[in-house]
PDB file of N, CA and C in Angstrom:
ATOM      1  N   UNK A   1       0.841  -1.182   0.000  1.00  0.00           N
ATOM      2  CA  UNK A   1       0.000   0.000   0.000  1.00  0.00           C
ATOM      3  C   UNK A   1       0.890   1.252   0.000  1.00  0.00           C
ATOM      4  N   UNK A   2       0.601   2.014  -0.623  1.00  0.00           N
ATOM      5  CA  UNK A   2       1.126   3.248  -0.898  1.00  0.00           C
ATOM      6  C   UNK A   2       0.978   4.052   0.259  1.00  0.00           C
ATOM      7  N   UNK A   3       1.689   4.915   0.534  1.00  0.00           N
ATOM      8  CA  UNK A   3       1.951   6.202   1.589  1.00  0.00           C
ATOM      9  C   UNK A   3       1.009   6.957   1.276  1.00  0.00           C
ATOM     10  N   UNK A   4       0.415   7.675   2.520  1.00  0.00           N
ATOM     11  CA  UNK A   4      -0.763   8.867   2.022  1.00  0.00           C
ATOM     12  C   UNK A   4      -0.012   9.923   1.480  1.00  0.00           C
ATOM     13  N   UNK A   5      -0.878  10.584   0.838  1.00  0.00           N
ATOM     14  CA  UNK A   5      -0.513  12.032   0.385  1.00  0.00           C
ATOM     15  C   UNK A   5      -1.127  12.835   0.469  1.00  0.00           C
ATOM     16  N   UNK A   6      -0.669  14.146   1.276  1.00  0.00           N
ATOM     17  CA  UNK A   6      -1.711  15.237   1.702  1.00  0.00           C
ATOM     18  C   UNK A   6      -1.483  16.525   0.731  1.00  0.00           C
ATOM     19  N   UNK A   7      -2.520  17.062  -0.222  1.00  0.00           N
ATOM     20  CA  UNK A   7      -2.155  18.235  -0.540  1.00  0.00           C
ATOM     21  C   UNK A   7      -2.931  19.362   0.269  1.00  0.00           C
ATOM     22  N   UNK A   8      -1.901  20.902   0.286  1.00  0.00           N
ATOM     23  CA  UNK A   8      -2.548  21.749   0.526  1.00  0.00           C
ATOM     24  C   UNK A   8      -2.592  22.874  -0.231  1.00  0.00           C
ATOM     25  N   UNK A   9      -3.948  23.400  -1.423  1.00  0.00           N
ATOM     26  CA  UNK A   9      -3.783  23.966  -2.304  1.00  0.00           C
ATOM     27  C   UNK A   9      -4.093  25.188  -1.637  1.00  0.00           C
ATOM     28  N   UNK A  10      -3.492  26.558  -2.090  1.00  0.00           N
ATOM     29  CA  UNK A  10      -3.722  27.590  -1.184  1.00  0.00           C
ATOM     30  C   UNK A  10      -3.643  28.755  -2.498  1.00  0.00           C
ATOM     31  N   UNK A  11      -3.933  29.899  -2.147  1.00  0.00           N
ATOM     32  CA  UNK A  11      -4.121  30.692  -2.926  1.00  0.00           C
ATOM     33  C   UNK A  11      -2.960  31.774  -3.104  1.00  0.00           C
ATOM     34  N   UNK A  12      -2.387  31.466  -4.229  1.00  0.00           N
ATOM     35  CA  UNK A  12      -0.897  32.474  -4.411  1.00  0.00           C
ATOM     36  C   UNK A  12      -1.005  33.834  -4.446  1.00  0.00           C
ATOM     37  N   UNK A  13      -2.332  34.398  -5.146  1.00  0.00           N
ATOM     38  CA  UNK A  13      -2.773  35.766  -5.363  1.00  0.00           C
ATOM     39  C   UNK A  13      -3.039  36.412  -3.730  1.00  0.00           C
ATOM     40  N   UNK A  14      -3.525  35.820  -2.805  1.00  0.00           N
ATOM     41  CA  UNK A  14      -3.689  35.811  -1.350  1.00  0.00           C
ATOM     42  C   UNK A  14      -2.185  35.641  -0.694  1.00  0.00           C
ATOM     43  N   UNK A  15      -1.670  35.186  -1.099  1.00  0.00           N
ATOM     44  CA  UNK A  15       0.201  35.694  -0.302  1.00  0.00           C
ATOM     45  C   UNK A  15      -0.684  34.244   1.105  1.00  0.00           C
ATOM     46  N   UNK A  16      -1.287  33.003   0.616  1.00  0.00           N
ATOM     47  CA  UNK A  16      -1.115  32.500   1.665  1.00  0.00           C
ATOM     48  C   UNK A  16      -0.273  30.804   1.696  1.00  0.00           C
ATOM     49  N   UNK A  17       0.832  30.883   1.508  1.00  0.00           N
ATOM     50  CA  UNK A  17       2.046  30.410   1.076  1.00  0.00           C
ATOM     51  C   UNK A  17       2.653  29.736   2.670  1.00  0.00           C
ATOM     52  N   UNK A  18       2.800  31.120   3.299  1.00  0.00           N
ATOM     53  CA  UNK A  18       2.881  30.591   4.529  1.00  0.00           C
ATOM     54  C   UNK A  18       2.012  29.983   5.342  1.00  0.00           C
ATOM     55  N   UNK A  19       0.789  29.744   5.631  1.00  0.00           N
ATOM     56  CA  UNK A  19       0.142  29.390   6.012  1.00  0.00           C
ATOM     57  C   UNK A  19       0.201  28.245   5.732  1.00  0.00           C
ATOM     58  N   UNK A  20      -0.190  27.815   4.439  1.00  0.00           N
ATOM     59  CA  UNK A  20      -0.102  26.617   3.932  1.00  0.00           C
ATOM     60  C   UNK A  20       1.128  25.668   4.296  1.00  0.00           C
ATOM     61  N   UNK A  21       2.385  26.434   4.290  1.00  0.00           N
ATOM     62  CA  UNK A  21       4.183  25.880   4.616  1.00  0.00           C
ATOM     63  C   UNK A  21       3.930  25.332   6.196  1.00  0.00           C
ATOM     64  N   UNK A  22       3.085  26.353   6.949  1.00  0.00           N
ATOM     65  CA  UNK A  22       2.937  25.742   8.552  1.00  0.00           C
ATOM     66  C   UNK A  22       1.897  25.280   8.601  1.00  0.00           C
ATOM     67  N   UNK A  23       1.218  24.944   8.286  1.00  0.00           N
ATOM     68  CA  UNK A  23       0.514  23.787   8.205  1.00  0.00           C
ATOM     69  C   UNK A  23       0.963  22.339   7.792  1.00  0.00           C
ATOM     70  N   UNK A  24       1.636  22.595   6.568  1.00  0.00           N
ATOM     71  CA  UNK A  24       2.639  21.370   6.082  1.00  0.00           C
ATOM     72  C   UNK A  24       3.129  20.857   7.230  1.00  0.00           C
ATOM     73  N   UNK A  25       4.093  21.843   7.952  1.00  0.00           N
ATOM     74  CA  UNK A  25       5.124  21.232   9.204  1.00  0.00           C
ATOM     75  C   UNK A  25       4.305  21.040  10.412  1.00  0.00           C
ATOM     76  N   UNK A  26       3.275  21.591  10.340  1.00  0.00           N
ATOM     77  CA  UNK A  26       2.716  20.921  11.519  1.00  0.00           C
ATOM     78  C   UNK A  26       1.796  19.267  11.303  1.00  0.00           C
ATOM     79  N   UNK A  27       1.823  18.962  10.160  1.00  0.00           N
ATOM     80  CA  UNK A  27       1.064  17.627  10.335  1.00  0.00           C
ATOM     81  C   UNK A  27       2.983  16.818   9.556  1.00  0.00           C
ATOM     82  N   UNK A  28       3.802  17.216   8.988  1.00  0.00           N
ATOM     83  CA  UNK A  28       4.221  16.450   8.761  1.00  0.00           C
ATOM     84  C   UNK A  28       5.368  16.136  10.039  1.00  0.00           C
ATOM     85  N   UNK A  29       5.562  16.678  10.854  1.00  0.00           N
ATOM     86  CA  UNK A  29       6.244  16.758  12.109  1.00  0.00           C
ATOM     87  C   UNK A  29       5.061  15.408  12.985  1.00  0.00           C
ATOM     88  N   UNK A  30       3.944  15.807  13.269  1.00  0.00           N
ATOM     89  CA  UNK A  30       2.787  14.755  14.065  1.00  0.00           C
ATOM     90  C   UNK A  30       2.573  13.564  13.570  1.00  0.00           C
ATOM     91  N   UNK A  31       2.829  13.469  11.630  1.00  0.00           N
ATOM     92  CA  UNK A  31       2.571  12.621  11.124  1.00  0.00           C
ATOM     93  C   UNK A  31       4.005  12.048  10.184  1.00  0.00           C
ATOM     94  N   UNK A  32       5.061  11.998  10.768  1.00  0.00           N
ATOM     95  CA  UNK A  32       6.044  11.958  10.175  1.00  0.00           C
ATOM     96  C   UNK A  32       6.078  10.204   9.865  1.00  0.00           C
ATOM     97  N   UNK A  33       6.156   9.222  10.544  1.00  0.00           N
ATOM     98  CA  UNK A  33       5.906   7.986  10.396  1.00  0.00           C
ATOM     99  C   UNK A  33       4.821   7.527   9.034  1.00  0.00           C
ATOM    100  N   UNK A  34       3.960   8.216   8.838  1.00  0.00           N
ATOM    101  CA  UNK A  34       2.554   7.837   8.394  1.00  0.00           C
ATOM    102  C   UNK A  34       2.203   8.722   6.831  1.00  0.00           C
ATOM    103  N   UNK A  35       2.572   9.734   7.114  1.00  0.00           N
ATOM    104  CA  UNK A  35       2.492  10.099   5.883  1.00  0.00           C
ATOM    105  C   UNK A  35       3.644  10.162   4.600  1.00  0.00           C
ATOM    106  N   UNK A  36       3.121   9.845   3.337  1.00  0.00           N
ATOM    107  CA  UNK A  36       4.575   9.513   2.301  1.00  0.00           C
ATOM    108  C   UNK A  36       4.865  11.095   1.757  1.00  0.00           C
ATOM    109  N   UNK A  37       4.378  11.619   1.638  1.00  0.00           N
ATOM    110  CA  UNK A  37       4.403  13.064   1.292  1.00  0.00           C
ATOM    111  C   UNK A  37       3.438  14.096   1.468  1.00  0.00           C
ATOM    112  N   UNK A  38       4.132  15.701   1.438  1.00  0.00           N
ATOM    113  CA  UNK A  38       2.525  17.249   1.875  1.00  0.00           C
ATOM    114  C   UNK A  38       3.501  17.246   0.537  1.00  0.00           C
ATOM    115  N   UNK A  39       2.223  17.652  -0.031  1.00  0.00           N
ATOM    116  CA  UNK A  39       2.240  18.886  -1.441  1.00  0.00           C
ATOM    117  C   UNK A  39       1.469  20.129  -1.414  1.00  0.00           C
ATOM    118  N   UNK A  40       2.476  21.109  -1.443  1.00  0.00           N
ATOM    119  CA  UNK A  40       2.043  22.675  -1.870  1.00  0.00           C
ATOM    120  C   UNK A  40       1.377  22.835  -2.989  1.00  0.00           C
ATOM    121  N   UNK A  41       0.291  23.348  -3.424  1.00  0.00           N
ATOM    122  CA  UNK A  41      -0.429  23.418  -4.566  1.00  0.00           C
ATOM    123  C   UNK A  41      -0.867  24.870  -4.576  1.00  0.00           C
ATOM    124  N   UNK A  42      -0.169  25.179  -5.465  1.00  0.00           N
ATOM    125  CA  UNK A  42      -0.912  27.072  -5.713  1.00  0.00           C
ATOM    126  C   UNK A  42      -1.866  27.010  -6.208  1.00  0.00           C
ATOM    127  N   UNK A  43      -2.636  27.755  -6.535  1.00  0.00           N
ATOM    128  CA  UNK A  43      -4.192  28.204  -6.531  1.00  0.00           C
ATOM    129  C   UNK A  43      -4.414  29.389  -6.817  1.00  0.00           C
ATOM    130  N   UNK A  44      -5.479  29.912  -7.236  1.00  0.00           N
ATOM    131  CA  UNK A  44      -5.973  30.890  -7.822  1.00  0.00           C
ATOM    132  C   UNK A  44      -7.174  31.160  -6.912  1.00  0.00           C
ATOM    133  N   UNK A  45      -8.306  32.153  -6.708  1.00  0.00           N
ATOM    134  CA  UNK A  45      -9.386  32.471  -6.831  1.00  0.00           C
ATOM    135  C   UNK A  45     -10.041  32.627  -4.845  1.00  0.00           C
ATOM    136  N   UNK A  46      -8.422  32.496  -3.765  1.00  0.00           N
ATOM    137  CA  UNK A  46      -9.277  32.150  -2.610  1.00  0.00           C
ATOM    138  C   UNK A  46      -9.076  31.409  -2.126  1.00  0.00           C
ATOM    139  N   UNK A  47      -8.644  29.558  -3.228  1.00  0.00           N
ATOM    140  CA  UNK A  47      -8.809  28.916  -2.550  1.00  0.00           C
ATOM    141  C   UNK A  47      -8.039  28.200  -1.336  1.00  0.00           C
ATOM    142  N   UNK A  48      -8.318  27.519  -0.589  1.00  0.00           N
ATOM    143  CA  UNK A  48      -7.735  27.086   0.677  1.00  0.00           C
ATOM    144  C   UNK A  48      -8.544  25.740   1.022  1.00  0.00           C
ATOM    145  N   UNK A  49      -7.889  24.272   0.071  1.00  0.00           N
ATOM    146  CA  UNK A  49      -8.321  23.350   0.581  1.00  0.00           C
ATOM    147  C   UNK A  49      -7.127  22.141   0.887  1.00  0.00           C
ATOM    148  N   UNK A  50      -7.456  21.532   1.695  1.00  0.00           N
ATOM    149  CA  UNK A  50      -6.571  19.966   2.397  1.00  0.00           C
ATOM    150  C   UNK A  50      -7.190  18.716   1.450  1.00  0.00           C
ATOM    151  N   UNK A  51      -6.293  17.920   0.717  1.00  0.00           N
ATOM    152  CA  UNK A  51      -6.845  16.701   0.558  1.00  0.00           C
ATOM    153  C   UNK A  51      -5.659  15.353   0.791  1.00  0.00           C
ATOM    154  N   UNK A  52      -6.921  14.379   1.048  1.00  0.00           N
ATOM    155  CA  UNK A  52      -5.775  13.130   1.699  1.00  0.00           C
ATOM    156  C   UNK A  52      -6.000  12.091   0.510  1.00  0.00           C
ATOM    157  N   UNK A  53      -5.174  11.794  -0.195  1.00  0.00           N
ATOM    158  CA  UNK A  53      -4.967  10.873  -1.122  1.00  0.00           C
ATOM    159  C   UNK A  53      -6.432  11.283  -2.057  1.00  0.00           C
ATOM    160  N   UNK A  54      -6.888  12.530  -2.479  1.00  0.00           N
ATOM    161  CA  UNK A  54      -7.622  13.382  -2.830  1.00  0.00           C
ATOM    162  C   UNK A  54      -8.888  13.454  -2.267  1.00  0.00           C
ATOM    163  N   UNK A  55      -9.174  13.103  -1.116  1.00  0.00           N
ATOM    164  CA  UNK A  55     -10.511  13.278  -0.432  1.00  0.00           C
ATOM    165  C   UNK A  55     -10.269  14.661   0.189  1.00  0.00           C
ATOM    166  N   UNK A  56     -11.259  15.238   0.434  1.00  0.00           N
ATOM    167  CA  UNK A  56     -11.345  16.448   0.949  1.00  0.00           C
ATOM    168  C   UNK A  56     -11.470  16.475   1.939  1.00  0.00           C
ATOM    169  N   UNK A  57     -10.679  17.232   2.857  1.00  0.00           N
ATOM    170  CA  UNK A  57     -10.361  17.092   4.740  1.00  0.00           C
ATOM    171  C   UNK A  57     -10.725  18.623   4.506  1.00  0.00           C
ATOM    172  N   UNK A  58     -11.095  19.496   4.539  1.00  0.00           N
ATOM    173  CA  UNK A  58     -10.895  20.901   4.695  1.00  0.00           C
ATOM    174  C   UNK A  58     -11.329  21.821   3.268  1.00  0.00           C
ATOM    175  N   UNK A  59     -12.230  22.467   3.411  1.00  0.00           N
ATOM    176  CA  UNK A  59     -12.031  23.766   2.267  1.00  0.00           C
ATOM    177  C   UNK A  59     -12.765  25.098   2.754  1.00  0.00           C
ATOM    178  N   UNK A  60     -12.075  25.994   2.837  1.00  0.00           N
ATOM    179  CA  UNK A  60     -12.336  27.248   3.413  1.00  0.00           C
ATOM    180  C   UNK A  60     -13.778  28.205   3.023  1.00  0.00           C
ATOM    181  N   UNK A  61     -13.992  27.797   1.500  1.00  0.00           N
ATOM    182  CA  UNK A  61     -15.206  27.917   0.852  1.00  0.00           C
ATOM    183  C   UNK A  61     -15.976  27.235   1.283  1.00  0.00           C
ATOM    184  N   UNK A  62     -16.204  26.083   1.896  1.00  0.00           N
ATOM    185  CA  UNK A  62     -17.326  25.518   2.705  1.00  0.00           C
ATOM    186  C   UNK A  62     -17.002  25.727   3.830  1.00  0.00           C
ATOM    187  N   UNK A  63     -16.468  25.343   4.950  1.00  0.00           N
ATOM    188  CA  UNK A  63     -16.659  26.078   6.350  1.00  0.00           C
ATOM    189  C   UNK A  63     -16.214  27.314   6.354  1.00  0.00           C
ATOM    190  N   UNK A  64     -15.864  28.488   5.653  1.00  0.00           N
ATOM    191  CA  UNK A  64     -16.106  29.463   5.837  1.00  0.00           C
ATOM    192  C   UNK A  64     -14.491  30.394   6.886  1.00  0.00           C
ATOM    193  N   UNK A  65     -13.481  29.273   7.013  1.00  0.00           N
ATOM    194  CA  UNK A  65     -12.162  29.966   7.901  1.00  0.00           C
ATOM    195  C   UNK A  65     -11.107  28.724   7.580  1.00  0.00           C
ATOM    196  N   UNK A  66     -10.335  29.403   7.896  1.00  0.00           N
ATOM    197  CA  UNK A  66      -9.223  28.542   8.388  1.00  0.00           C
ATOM    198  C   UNK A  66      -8.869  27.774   8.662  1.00  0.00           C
ATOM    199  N   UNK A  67      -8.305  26.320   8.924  1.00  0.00           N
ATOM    200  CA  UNK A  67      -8.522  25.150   9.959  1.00  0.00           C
ATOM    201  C   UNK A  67      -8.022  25.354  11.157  1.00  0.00           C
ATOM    202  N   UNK A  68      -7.501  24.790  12.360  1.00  0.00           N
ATOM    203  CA  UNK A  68      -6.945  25.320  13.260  1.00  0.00           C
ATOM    204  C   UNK A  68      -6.310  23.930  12.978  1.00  0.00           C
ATOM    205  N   UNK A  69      -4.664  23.973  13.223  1.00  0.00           N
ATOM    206  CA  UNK A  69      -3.880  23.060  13.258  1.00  0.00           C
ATOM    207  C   UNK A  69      -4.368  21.336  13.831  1.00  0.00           C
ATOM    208  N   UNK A  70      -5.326  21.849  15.071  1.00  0.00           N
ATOM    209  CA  UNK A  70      -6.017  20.744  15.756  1.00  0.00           C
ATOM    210  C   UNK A  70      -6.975  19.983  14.916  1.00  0.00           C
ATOM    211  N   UNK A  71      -8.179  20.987  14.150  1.00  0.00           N
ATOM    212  CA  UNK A  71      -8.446  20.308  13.624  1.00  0.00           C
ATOM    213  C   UNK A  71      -8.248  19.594  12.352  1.00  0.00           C
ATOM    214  N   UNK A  72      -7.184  19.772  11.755  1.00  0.00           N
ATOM    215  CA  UNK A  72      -6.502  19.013  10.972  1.00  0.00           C
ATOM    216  C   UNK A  72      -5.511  18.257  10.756  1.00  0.00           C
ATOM    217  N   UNK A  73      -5.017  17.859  12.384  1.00  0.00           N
ATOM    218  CA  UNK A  73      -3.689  17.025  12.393  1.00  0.00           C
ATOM    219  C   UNK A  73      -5.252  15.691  13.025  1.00  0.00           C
ATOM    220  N   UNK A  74      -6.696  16.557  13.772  1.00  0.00           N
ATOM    221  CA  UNK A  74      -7.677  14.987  14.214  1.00  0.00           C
ATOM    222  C   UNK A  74      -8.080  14.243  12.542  1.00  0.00           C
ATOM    223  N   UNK A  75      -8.674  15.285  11.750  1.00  0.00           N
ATOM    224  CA  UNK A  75      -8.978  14.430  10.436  1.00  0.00           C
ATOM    225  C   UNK A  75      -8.014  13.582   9.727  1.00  0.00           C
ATOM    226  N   UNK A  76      -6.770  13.863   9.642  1.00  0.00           N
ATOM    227  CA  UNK A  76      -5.692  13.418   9.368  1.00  0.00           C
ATOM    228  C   UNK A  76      -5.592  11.829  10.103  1.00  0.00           C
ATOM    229  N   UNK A  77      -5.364  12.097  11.025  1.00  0.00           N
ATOM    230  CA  UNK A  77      -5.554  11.443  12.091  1.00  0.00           C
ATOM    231  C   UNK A  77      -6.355  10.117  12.317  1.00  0.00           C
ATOM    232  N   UNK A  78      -7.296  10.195  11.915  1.00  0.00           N
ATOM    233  CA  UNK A  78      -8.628   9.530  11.871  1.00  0.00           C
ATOM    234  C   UNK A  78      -8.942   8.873  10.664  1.00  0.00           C
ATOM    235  N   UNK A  79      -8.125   9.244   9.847  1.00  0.00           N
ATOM    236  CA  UNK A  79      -7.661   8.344   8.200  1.00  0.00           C
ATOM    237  C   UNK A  79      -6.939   7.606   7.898  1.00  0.00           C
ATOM    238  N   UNK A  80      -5.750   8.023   9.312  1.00  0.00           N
ATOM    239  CA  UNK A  80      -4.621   7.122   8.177  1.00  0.00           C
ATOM    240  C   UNK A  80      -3.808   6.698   9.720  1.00  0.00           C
ATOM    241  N   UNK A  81      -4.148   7.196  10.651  1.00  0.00           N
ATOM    242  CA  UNK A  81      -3.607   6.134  12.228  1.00  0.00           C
ATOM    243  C   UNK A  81      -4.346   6.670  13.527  1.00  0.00           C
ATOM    244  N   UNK A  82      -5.834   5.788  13.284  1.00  0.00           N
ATOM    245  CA  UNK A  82      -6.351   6.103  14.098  1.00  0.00           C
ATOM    246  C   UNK A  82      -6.333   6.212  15.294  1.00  0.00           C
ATOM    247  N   UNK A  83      -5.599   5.033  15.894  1.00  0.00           N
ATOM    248  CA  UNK A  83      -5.630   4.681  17.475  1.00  0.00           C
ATOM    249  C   UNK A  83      -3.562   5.804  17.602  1.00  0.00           C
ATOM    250  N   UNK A  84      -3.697   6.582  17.039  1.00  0.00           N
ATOM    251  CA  UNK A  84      -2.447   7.806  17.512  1.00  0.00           C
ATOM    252  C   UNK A  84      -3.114   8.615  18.325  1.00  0.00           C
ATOM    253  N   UNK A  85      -2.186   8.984  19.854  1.00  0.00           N
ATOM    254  CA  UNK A  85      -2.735  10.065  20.657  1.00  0.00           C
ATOM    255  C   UNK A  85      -1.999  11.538  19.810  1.00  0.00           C
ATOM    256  N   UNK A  86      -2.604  12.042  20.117  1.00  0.00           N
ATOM    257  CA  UNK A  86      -2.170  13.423  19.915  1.00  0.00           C
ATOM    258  C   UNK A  86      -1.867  14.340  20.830  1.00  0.00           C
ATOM    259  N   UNK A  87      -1.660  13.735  21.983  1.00  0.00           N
ATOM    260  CA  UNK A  87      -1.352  14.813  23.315  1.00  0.00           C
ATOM    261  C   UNK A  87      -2.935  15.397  23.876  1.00  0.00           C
ATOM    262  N   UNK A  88      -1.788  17.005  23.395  1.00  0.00           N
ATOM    263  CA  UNK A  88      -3.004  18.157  24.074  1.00  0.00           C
ATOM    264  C   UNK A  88      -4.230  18.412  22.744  1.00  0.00           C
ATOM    265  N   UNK A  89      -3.952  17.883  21.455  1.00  0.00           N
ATOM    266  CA  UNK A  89      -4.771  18.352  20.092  1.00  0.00           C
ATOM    267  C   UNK A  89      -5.731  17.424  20.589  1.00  0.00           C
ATOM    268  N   UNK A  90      -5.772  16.454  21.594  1.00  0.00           N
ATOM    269  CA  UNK A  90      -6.931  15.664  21.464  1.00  0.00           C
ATOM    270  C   UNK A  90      -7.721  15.858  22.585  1.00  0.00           C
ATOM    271  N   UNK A  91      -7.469  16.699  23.891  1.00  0.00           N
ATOM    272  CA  UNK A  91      -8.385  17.649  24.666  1.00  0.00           C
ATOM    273  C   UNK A  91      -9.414  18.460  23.662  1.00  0.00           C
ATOM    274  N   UNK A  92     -10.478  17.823  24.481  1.00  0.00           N
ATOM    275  CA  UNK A  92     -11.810  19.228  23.757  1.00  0.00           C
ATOM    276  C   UNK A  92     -11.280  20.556  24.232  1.00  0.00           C
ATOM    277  N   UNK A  93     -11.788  21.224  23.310  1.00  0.00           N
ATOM    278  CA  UNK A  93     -11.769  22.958  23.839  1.00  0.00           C
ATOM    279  C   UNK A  93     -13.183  22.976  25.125  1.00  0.00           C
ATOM    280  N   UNK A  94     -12.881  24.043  25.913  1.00  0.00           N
ATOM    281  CA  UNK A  94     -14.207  24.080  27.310  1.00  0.00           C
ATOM    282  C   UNK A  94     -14.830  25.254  26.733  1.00  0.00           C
ATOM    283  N   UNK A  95     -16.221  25.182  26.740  1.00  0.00           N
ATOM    284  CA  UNK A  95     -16.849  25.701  25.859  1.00  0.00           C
ATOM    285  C   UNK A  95     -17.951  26.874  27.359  1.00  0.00           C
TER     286      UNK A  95
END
């Protein structure tokens, strides 16, 4: 079986490059064992989406923000090594 592959296509006209770069290092640092490669994908128009071996984990045009690192190192997570703790990312927020 092949290694997952996560892309994160982000929007070049939006200068959000970095975002996308720390995001990279934050799941490929959590998910260093597990995942075979992050790909940077420039983009046009806005967009800001995550996909895992091209399923869609994330797109900013449908929920409407950002991901927060947490919740995208749990979806990640939950695909490709489930029974992984994640520390403190796997505390609920107190609402």
């Amino acid at each position: 079986m092949a290694s997952p592959r996560l892309e994160i296509v982000y929007c070049r006209q939006c200068r959000w490059l970095l975002r996308a770069a720390w995001l990279a290092q934050e799941l490929l640092t959590t998910f260093e064992a597990e995942l075979g490669e992050v790909a940077l994908v420039p983009g046009t128009g806005g967009v800001f989406e995550v996909r895992l071996d091209g399923e869609l984990l994330w797109s900013r045009a449908e929920q409407g923000r950002f991901p927060e690192a947490k919740e995208l190192k749990q979806r990640v997570r939950d695909r490709i090594a489930p029974g992984k703790s994640l520390g403190h990312s796997d505390v609920s927020d107190p609402k």
